[in-house]
N, C-alpha and C. Protein backbone atom coordinates (compact mmCIF):
# COMPACT_ATOMS: atom_id res chain seq x y z
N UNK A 1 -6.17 24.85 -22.40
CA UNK A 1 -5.67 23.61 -22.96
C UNK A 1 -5.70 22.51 -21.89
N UNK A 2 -6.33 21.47 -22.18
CA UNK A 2 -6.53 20.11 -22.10
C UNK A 2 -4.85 19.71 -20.98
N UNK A 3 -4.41 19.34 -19.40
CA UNK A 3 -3.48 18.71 -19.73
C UNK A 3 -3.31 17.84 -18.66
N UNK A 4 -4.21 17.69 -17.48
CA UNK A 4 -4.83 16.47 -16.76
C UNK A 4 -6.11 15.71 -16.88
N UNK A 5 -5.88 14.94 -17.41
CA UNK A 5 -7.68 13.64 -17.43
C UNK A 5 -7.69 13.11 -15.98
N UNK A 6 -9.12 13.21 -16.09
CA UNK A 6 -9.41 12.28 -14.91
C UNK A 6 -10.72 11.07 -15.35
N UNK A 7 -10.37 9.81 -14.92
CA UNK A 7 -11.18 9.06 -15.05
C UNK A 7 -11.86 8.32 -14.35
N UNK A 8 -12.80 8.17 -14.41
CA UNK A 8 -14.01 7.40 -13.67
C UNK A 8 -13.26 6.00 -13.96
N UNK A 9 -13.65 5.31 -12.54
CA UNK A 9 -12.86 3.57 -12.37
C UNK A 9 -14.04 2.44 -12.98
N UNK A 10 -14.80 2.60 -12.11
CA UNK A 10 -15.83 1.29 -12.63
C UNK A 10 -16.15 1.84 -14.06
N UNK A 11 -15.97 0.21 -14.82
CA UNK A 11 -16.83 1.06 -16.59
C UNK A 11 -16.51 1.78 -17.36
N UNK A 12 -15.46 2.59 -16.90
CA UNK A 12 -14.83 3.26 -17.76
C UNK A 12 -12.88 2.54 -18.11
N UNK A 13 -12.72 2.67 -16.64
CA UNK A 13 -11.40 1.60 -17.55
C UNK A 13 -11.05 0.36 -16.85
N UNK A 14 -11.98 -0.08 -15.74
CA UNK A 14 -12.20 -1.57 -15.41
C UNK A 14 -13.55 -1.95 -15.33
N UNK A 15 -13.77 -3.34 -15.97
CA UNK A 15 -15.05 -3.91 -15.59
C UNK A 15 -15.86 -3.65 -14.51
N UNK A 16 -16.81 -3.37 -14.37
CA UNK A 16 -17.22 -3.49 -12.72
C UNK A 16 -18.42 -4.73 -13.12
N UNK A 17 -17.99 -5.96 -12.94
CA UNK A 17 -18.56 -6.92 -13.03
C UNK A 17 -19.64 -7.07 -11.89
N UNK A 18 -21.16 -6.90 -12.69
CA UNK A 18 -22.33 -6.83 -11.91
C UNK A 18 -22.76 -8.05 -10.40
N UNK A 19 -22.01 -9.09 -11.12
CA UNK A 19 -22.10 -10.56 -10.23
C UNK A 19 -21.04 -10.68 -8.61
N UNK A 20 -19.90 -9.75 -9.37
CA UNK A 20 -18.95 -9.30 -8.18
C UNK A 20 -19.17 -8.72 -6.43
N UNK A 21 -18.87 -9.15 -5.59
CA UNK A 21 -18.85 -8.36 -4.25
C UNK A 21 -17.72 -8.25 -3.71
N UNK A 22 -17.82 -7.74 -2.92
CA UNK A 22 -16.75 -6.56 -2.08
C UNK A 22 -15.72 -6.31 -2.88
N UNK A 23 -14.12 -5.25 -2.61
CA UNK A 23 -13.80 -4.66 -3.12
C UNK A 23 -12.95 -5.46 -4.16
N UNK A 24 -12.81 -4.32 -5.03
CA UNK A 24 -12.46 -5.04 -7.00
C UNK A 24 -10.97 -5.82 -6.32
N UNK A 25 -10.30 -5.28 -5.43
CA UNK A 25 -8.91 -5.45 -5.38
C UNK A 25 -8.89 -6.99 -5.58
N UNK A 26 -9.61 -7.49 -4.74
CA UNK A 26 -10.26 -8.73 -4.07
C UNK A 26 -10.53 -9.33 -4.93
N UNK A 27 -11.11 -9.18 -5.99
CA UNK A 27 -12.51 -10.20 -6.88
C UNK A 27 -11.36 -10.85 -7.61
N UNK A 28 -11.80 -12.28 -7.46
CA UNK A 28 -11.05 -13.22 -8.53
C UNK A 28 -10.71 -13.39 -10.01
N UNK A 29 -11.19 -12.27 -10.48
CA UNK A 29 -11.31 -11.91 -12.07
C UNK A 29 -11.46 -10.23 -11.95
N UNK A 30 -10.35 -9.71 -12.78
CA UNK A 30 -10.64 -8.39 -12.51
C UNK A 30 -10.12 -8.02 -14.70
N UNK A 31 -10.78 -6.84 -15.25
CA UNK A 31 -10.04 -7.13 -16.72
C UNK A 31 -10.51 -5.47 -16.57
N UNK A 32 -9.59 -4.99 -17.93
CA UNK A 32 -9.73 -3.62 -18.42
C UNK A 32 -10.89 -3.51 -19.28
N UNK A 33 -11.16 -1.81 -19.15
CA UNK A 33 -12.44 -1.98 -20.46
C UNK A 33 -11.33 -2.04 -21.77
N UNK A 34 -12.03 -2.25 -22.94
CA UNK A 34 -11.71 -2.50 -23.98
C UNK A 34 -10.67 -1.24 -24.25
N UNK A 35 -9.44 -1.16 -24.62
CA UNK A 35 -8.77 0.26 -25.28
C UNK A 35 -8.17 0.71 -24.26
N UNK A 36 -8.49 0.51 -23.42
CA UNK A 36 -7.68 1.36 -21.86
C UNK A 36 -6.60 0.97 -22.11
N UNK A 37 -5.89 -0.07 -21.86
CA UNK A 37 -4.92 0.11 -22.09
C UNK A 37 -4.01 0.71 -23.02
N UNK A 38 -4.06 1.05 -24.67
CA UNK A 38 -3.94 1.72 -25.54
C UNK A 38 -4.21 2.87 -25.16
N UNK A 39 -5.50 3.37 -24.49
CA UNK A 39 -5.46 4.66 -25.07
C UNK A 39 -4.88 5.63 -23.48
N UNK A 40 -4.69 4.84 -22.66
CA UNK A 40 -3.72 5.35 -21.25
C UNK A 40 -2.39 5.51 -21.51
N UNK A 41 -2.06 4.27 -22.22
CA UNK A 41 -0.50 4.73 -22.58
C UNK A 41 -0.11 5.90 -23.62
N UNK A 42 -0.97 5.91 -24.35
CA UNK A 42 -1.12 7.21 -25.37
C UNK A 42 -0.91 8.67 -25.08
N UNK A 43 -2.13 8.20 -23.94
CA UNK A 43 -2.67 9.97 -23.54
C UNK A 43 -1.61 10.43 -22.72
N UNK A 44 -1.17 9.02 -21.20
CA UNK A 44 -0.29 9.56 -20.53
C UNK A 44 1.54 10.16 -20.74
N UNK A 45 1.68 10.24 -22.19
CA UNK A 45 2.65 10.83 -22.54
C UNK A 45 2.64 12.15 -22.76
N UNK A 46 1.69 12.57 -22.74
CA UNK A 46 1.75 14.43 -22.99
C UNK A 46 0.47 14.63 -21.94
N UNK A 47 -0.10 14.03 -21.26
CA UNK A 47 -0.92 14.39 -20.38
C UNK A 47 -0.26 13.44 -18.64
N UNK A 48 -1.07 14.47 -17.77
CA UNK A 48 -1.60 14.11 -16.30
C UNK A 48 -2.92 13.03 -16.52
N UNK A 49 -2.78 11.71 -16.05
CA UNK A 49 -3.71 10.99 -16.29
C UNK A 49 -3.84 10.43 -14.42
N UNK A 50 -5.50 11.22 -13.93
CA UNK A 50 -5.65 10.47 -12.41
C UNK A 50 -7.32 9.19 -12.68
N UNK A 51 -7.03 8.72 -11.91
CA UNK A 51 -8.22 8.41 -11.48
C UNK A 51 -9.31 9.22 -10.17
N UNK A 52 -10.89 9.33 -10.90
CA UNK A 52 -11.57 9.92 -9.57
C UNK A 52 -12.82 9.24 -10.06
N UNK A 53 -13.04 8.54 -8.43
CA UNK A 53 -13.59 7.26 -8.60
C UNK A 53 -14.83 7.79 -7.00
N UNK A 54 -15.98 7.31 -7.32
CA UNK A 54 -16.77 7.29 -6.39
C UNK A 54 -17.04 6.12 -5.52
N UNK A 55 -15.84 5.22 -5.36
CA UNK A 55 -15.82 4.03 -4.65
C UNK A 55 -15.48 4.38 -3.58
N UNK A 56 -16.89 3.66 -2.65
CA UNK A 56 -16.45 4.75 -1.54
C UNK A 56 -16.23 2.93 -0.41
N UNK A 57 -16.24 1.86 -0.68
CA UNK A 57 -15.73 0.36 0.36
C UNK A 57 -14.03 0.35 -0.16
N UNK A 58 -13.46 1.04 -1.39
CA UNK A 58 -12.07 0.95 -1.59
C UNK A 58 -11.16 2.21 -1.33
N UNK A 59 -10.38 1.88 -0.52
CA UNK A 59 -9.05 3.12 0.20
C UNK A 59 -8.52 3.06 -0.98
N UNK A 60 -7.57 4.38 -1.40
CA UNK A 60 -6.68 4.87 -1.89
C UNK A 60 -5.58 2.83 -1.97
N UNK A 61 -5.10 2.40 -1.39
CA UNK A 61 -4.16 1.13 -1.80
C UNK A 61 -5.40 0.10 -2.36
N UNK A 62 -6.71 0.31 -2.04
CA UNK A 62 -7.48 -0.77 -2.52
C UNK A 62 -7.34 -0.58 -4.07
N UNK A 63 -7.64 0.67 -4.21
CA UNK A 63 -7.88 1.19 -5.75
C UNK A 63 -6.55 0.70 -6.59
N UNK A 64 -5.19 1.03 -5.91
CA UNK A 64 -4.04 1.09 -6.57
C UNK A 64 -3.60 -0.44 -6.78
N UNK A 65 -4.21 -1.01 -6.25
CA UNK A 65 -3.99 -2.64 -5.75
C UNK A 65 -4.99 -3.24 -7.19
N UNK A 66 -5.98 -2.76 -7.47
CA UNK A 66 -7.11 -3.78 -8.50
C UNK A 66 -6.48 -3.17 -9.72
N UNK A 67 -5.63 -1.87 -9.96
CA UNK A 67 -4.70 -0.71 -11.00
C UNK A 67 -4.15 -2.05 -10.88
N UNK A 68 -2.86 -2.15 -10.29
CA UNK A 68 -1.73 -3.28 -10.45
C UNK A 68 -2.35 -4.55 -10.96
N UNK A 69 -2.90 -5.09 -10.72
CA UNK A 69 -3.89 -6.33 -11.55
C UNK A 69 -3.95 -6.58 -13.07
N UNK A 70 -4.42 -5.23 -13.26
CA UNK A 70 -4.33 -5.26 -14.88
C UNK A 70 -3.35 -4.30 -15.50
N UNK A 71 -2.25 -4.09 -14.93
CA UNK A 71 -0.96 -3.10 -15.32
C UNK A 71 -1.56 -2.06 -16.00
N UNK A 72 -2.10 -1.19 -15.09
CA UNK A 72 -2.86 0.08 -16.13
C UNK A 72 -1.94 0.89 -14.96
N UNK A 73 -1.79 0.62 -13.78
CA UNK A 73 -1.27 1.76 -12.28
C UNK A 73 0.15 2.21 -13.13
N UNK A 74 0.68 1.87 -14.31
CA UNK A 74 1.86 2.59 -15.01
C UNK A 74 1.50 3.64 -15.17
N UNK A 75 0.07 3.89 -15.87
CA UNK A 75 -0.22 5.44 -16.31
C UNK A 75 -0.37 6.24 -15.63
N UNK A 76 -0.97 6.21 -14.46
CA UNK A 76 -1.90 6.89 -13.61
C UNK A 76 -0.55 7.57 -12.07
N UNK A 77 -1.33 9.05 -12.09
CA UNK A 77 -0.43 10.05 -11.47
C UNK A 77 -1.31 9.86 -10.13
N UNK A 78 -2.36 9.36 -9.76
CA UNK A 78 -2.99 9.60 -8.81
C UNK A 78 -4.36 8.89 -8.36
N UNK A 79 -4.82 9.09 -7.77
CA UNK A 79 -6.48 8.69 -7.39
C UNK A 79 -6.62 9.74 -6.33
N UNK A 80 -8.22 10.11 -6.74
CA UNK A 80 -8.80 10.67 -6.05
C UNK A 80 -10.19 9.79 -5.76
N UNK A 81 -10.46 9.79 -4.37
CA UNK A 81 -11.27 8.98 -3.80
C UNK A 81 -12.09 9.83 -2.47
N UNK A 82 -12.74 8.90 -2.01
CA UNK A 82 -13.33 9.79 -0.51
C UNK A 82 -12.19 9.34 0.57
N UNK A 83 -11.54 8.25 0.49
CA UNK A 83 -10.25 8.53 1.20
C UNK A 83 -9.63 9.50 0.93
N UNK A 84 -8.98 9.61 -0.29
CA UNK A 84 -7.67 10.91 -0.44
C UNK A 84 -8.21 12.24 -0.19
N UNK A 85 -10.03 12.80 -0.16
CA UNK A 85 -10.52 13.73 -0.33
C UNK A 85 -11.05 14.09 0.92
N UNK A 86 -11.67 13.12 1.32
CA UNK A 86 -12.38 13.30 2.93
C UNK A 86 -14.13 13.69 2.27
N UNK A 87 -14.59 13.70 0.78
CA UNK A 87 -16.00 13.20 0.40
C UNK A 87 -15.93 12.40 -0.71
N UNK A 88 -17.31 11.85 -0.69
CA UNK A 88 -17.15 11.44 -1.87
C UNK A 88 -18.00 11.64 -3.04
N UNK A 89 -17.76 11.11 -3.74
CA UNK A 89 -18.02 11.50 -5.21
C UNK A 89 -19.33 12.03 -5.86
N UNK A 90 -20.38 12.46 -4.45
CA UNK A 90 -21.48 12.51 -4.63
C UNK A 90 -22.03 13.86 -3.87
N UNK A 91 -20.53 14.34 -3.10
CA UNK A 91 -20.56 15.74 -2.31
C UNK A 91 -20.22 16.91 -3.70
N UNK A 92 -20.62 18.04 -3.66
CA UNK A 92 -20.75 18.95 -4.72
C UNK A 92 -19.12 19.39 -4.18
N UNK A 93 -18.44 19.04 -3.51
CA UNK A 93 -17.21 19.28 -2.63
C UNK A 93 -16.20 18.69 -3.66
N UNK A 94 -16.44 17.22 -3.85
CA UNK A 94 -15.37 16.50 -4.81
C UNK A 94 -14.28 16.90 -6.24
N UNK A 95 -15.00 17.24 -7.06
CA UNK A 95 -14.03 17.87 -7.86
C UNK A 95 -13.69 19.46 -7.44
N UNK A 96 -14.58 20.11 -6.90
CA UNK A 96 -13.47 21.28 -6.50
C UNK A 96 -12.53 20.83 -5.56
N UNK A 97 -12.25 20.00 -4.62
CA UNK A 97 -10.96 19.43 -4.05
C UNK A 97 -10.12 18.95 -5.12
N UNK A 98 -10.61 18.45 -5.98
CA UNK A 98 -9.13 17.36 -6.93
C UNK A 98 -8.57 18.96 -7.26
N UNK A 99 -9.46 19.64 -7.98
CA UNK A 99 -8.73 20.98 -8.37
C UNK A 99 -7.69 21.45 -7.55
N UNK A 100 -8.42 21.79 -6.53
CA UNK A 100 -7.81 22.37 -5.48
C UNK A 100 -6.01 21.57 -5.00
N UNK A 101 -6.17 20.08 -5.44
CA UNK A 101 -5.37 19.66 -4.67
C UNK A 101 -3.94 19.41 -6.44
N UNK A 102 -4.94 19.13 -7.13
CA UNK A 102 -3.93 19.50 -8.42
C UNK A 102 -3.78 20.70 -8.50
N UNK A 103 -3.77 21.88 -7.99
CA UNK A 103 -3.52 23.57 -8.12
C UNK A 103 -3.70 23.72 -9.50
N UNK A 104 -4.77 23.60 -10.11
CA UNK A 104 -5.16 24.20 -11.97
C UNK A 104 -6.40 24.63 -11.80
N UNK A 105 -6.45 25.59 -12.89
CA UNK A 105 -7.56 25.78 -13.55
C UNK A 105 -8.52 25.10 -14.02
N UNK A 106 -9.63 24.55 -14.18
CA UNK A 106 -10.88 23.69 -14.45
C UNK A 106 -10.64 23.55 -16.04
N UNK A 107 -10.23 24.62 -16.79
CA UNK A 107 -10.12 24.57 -18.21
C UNK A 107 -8.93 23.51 -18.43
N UNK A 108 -8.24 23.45 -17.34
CA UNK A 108 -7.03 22.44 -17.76
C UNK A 108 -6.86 21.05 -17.44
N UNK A 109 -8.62 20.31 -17.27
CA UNK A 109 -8.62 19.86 -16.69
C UNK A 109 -9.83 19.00 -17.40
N UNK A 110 -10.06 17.28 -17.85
CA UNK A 110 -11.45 16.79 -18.56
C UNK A 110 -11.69 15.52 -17.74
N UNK A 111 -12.75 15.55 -17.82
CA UNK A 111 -13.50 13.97 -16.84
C UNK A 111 -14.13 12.93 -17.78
N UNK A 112 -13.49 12.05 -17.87
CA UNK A 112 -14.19 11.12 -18.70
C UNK A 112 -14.77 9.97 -17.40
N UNK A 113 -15.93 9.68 -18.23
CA UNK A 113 -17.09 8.39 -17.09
C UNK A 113 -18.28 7.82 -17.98
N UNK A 114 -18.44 7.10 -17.60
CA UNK A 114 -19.57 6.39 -17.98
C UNK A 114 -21.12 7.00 -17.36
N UNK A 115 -21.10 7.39 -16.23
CA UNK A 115 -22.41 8.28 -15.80
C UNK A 115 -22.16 9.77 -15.58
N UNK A 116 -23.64 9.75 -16.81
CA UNK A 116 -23.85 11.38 -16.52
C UNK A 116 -23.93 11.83 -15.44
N UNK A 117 -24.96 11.34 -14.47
CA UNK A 117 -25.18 12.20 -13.64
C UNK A 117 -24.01 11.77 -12.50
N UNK A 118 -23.12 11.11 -12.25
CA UNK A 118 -22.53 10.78 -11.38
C UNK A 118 -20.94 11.56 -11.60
N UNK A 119 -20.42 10.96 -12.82
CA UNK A 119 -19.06 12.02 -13.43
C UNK A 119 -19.41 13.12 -13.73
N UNK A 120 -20.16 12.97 -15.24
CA UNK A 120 -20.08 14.30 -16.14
C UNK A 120 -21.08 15.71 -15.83
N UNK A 121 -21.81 15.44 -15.79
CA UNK A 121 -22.64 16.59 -14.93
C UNK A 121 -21.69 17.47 -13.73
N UNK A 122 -21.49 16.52 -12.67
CA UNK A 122 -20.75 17.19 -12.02
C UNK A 122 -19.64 17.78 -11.39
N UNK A 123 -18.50 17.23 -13.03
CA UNK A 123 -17.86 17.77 -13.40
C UNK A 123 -17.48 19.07 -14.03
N UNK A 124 -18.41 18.84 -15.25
CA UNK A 124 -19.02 20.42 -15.64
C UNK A 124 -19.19 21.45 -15.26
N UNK A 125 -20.73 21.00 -13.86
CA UNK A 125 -20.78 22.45 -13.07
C UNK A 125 -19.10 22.64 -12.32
N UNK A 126 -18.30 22.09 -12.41
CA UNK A 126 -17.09 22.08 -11.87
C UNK A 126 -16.34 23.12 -12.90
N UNK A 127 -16.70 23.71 -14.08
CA UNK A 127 -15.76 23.51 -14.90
C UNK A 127 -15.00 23.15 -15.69
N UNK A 128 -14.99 21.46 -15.30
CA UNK A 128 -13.79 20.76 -16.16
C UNK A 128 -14.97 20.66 -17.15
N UNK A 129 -14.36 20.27 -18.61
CA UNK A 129 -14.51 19.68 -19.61
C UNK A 129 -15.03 17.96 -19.47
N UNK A 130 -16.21 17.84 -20.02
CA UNK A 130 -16.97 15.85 -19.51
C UNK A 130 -16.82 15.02 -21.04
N UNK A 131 -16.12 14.00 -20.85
CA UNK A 131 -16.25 13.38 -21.84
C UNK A 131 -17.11 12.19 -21.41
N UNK A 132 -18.55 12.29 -21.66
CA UNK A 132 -19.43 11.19 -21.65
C UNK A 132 -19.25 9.58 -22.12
N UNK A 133 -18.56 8.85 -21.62
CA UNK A 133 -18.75 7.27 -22.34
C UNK A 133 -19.58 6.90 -22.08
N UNK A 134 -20.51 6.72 -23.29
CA UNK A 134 -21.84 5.46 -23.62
C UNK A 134 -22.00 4.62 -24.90
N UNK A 135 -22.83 4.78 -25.26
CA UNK A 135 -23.43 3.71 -26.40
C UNK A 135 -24.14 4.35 -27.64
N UNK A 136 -25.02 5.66 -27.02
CA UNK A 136 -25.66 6.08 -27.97
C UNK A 136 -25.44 7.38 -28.06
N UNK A 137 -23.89 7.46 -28.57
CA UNK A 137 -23.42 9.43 -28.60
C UNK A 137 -24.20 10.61 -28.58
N UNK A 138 -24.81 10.60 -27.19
CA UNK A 138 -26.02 11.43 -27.01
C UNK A 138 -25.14 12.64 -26.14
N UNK A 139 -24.68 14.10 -26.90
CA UNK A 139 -23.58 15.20 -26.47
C UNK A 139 -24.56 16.27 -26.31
N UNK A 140 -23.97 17.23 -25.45
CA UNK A 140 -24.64 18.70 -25.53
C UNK A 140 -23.26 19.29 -25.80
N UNK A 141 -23.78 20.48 -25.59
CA UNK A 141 -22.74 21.73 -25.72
C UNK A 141 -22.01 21.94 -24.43
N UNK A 142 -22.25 21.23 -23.08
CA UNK A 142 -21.43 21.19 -21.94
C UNK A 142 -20.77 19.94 -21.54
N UNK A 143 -20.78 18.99 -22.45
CA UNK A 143 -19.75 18.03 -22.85
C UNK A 143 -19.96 17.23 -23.98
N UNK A 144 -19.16 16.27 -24.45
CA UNK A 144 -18.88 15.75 -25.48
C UNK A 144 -19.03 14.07 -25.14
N UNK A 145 -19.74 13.07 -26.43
CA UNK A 145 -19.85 12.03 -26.10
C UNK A 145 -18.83 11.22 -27.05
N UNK A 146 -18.29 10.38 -26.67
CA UNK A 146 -18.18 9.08 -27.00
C UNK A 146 -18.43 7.86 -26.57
N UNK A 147 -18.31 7.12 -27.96
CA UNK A 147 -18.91 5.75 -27.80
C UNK A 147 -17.58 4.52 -26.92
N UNK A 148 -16.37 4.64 -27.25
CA UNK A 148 -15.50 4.28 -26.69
C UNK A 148 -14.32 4.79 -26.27
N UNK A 149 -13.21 4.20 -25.64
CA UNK A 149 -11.96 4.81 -25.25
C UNK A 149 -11.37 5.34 -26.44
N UNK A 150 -10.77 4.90 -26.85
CA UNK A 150 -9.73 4.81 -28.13
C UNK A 150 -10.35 6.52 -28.91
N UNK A 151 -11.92 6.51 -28.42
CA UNK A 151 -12.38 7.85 -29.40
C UNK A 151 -11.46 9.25 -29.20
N UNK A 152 -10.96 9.06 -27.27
CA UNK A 152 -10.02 10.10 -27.36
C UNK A 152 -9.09 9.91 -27.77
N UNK A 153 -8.21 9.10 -28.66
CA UNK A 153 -7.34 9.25 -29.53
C UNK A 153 -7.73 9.58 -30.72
N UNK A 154 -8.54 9.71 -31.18
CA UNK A 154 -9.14 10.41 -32.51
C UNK A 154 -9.67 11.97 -32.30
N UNK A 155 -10.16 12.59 -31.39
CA UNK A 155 -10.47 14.00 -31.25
C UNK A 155 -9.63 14.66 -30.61
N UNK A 156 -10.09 15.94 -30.61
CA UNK A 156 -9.12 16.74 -30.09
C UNK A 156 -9.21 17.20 -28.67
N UNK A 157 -8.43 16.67 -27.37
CA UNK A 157 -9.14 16.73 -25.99
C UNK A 157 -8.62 18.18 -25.68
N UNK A 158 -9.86 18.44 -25.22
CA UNK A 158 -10.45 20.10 -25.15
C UNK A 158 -10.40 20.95 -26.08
């Protein structure tokens, strides 16, 4: 059973505005994706809700700092980063540390992101459960797609 999410930062529940440089904390316009907010406050009542983010120019307070911006840092139990981890998000190392450092099982555990190959893929070979966010609900049998946030309030997570 389903009872920590982890979510990918850019695109999945803040803009990562293409025109933008250096870190989000910083940028003069910072906004949620669409539903995040709804569907964080939702989930984080019967779930562990972290962020694990492959931003590797923002520290652990950068991240929590651009969170506070758009009052989403209410939900969220954590970040995992290449600060808090010592790799990042691109070492086959990364989610077996969050595991490791949340002490669970992989089954108890789902990654939602906007990139396959960056979140969900290698989450999977991790174990956890991938909830794919895109556009064109393109799912296998080693994770599940949706088209937006709010979709995990309509299915059943894990």
């Amino acid at each position: 059973m389903i009872r920590i999410l982890l979510f990918d930062w850019g695109d999945t529940l803040m803009v990562d505005f293409p025109e933008a440089t250096g870190k989000m904390c910083d940028w003069e316009h910072v906004a949620c994706v669409d539903g995040a907010e709804q569907t964080l406050a939702t989930l984080s009542q019967n779930m562990q809700v972290y962020v694990a983010t492959g931003a590797a120019d923002s520290t652990r307070d950068d991240i929590i700092k651009a969170f506070k911006r758009v009052a989403l840092d209410q939900y969220i139990q954590g970040y995992f980063c290449s600060d808090t981890l010592g790799v990042g998000k691109d070492s086959p190392d990364f989610f077996p540390r969050i595991l490791q450092k949340l002490n669970c099982s992989p089954c108890q555990v789902a990654m939602i992101g906007d990139s396959l190959e960056r979140d969900i893929l290698p989450a999977v070979q991790a174990g956890i459960q991938g909830y794919y966010l895109n556009d064109s609900r393109v799912g296998s049998g080693d994770y599940k797609a949706i088209t937006r946030l709010n979709d995990l309030l309509t299915i059943s997570v894990g």
